[in-house]
N, C-alpha and C. Protein backbone atom coordinates (compact mmCIF):
# COMPACT_ATOMS: atom_id res chain seq x y z
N UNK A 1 7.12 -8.53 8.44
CA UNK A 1 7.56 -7.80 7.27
C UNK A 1 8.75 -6.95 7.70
N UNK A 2 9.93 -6.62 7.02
CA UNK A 2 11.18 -6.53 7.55
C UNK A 2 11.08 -4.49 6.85
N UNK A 3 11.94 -3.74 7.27
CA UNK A 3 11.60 -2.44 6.55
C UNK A 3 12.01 -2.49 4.98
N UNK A 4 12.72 -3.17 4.44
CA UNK A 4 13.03 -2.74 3.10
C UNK A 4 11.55 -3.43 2.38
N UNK A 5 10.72 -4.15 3.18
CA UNK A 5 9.25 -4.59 2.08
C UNK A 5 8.29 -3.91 2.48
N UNK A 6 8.49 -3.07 3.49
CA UNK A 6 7.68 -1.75 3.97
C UNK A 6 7.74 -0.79 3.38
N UNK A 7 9.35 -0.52 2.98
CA UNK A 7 9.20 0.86 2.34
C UNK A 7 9.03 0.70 0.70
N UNK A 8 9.03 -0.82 0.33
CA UNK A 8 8.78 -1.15 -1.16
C UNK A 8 7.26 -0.77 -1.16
N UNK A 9 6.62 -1.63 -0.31
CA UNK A 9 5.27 -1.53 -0.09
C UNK A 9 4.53 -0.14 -0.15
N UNK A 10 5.03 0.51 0.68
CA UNK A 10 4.88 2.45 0.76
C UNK A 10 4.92 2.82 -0.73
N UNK A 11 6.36 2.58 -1.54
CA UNK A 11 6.50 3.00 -2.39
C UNK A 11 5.70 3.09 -3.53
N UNK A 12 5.32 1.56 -3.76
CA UNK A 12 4.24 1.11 -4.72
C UNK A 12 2.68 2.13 -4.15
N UNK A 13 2.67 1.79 -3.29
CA UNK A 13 1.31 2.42 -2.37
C UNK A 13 0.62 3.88 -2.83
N UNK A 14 1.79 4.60 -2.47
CA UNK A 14 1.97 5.96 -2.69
C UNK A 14 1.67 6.63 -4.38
N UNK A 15 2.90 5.75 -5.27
CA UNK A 15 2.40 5.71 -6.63
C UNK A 15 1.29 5.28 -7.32
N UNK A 16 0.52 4.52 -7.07
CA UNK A 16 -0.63 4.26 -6.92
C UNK A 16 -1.77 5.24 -7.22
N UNK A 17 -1.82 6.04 -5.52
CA UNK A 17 -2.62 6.88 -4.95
C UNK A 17 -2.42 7.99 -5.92
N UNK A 18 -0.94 8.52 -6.12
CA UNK A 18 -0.63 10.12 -7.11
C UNK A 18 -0.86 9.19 -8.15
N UNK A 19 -0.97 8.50 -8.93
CA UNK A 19 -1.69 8.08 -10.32
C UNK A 19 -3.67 8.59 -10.16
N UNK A 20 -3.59 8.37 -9.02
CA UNK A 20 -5.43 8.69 -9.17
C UNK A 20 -5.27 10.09 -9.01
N UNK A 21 -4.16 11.04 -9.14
CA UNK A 21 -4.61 12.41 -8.76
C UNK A 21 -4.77 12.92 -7.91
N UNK A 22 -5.23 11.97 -6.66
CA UNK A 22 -5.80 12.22 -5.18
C UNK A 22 -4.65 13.01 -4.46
N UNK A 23 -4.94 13.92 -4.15
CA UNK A 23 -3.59 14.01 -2.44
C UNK A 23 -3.78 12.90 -1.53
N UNK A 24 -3.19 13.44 -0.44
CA UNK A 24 -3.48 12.40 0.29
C UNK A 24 -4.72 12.13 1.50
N UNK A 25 -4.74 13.39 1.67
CA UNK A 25 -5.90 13.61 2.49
C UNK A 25 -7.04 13.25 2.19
N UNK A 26 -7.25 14.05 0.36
CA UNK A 26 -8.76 13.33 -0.07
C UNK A 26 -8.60 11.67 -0.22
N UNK A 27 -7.40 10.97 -0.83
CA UNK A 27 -7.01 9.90 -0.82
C UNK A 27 -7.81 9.28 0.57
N UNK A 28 -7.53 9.33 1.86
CA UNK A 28 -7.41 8.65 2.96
C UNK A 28 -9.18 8.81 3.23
N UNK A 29 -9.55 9.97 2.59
CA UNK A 29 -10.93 10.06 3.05
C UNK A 29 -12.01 9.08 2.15
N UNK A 30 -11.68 9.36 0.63
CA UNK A 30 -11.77 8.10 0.29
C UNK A 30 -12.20 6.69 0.36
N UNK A 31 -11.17 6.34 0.82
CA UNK A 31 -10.99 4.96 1.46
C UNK A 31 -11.32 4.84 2.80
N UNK A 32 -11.61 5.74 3.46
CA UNK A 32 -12.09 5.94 4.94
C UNK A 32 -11.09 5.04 5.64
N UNK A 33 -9.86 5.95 5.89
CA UNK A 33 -8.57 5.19 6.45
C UNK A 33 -7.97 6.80 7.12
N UNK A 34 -7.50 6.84 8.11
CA UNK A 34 -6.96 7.81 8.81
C UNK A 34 -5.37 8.06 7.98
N UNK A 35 -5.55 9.77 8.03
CA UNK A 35 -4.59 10.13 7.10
C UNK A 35 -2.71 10.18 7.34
N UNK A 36 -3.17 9.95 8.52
CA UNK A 36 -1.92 9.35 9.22
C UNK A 36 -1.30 8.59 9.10
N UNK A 37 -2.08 7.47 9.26
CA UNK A 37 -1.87 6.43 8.75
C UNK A 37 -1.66 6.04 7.40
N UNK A 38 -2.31 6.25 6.64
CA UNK A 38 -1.72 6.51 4.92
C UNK A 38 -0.11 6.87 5.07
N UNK A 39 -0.02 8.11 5.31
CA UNK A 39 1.45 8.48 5.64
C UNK A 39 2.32 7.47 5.98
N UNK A 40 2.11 6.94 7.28
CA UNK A 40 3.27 6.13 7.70
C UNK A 40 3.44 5.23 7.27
N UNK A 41 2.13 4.12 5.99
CA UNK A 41 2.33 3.34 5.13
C UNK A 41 2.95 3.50 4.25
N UNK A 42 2.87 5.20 3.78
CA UNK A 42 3.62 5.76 2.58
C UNK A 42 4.98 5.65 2.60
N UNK A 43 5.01 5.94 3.83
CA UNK A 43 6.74 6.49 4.13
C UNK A 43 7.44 5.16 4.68
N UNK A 44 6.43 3.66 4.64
CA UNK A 44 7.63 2.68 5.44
C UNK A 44 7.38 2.47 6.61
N UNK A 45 6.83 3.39 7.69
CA UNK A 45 6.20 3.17 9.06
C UNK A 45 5.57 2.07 9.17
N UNK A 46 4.84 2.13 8.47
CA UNK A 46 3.67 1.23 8.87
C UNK A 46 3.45 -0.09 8.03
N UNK A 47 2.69 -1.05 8.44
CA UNK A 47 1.88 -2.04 8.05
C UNK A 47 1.01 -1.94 7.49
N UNK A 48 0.05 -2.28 5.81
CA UNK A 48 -0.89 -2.12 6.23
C UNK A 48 -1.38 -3.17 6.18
N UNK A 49 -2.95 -3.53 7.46
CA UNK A 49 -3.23 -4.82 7.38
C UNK A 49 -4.24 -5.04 6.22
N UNK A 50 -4.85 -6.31 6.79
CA UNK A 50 -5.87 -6.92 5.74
C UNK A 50 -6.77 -6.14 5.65
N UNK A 51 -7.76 -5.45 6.57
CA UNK A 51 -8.86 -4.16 5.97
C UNK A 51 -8.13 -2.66 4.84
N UNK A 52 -6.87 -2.87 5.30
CA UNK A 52 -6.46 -1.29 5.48
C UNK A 52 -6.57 -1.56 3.84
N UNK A 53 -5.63 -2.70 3.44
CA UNK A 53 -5.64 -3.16 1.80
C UNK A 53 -6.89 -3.09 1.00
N UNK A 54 -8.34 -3.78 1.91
CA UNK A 54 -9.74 -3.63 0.80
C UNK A 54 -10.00 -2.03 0.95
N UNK A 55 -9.68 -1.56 2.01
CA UNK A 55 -9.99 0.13 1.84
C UNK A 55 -9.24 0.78 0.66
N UNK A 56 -7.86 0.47 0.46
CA UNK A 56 -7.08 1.38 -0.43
C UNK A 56 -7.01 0.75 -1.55
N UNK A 57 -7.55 -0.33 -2.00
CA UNK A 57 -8.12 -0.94 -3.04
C UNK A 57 -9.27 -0.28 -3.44
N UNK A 58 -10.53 0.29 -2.45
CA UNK A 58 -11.69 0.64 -3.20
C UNK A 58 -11.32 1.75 -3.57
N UNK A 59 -10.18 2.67 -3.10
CA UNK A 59 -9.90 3.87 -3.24
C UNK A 59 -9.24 4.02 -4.87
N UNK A 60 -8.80 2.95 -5.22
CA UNK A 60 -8.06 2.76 -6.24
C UNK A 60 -9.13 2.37 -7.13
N UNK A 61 -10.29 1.71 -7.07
CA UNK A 61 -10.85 1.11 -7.83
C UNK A 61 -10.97 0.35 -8.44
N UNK A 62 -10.21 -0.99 -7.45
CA UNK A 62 -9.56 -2.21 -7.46
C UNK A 62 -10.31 -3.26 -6.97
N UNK A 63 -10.21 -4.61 -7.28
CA UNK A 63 -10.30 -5.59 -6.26
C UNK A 63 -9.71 -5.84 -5.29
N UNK A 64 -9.74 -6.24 -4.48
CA UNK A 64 -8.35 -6.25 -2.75
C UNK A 64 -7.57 -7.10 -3.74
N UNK A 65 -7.67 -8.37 -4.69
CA UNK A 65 -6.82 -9.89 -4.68
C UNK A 65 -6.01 -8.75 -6.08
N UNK A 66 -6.73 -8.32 -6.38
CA UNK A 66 -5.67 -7.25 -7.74
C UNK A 66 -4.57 -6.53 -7.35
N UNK A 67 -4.59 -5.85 -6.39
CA UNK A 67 -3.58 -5.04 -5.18
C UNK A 67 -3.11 -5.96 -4.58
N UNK A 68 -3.35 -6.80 -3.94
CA UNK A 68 -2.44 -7.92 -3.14
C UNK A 68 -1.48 -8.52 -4.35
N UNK A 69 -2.01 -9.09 -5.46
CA UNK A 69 -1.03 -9.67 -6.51
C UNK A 69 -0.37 -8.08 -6.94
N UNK A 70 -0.54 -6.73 -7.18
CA UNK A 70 0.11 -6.02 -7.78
C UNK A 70 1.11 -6.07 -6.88
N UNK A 71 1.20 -5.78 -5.10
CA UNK A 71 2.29 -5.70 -4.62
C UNK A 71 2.64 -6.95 -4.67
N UNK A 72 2.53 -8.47 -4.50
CA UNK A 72 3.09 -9.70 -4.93
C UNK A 72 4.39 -9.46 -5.86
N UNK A 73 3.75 -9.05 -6.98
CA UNK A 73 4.76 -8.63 -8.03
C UNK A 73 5.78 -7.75 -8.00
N UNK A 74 5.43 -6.78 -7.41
CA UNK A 74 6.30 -5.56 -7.02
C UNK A 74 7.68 -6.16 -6.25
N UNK A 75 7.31 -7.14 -5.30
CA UNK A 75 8.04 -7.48 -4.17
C UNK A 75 9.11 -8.69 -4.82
N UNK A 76 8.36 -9.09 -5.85
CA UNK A 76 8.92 -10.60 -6.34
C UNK A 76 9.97 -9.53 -7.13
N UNK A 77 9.80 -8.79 -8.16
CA UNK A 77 10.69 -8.17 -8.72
C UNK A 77 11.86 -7.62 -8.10
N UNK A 78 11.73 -7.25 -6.95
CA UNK A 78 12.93 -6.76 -6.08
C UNK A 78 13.69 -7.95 -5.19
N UNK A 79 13.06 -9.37 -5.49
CA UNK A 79 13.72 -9.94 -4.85
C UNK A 79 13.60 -9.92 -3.38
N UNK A 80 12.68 -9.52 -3.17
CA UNK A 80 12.14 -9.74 -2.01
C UNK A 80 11.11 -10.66 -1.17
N UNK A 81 10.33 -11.08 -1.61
CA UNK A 81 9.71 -12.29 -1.50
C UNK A 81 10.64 -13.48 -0.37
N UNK A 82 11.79 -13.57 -1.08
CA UNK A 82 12.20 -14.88 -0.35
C UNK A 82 13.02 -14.33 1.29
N UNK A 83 12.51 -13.54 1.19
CA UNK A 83 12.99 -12.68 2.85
C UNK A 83 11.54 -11.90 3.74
N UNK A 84 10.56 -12.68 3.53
CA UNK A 84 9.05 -12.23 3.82
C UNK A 84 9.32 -12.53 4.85
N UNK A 85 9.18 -11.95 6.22
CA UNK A 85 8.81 -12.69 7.58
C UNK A 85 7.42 -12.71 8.10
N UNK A 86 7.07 -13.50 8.86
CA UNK A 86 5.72 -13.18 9.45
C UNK A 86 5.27 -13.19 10.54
């Protein structure tokens, strides 16, 4: 994943989380995900992997495949998709 679908990723991520109201701290506790880590997903740092997604999915009150297609979409809209690395 290259940084401009990291920090799309963050972006979406983040908005998300302030739609539930949560900060971030209660956010991360939540989802039982280190709050650090939230952060550096937030901000573009980071990756998140395949658990980190069903965690911040339950946090959301999501299915994981609902969040995986919401950022799908997110990414397809920016034209990003066809520059995915892996």
């Amino acid at each position: 994943m290259n940084d401009e679908q990291k920090l799309e990723i963050g972006k979406l991520l983040r908005e998300l989380r302030e739609n539930t109201g949560k900060e971030r701290q209660e956010f991360a506790d939540i989802c039982n995900v280190d709050v650090s880590q939230l952060l550096r997903i937030e901000r573009g740092d980071g990756e998140p992997g395949l658990m980190t997604i069903f965690k911040i999915a339950t946090g959301l009150n999501m299915k994981p495949g609902k969040l995986v297609d919401i950022i799908y979409h997110q990414l397809d809209s920016k034209e990003l998709l066809d520059r995915f690395q892996f």
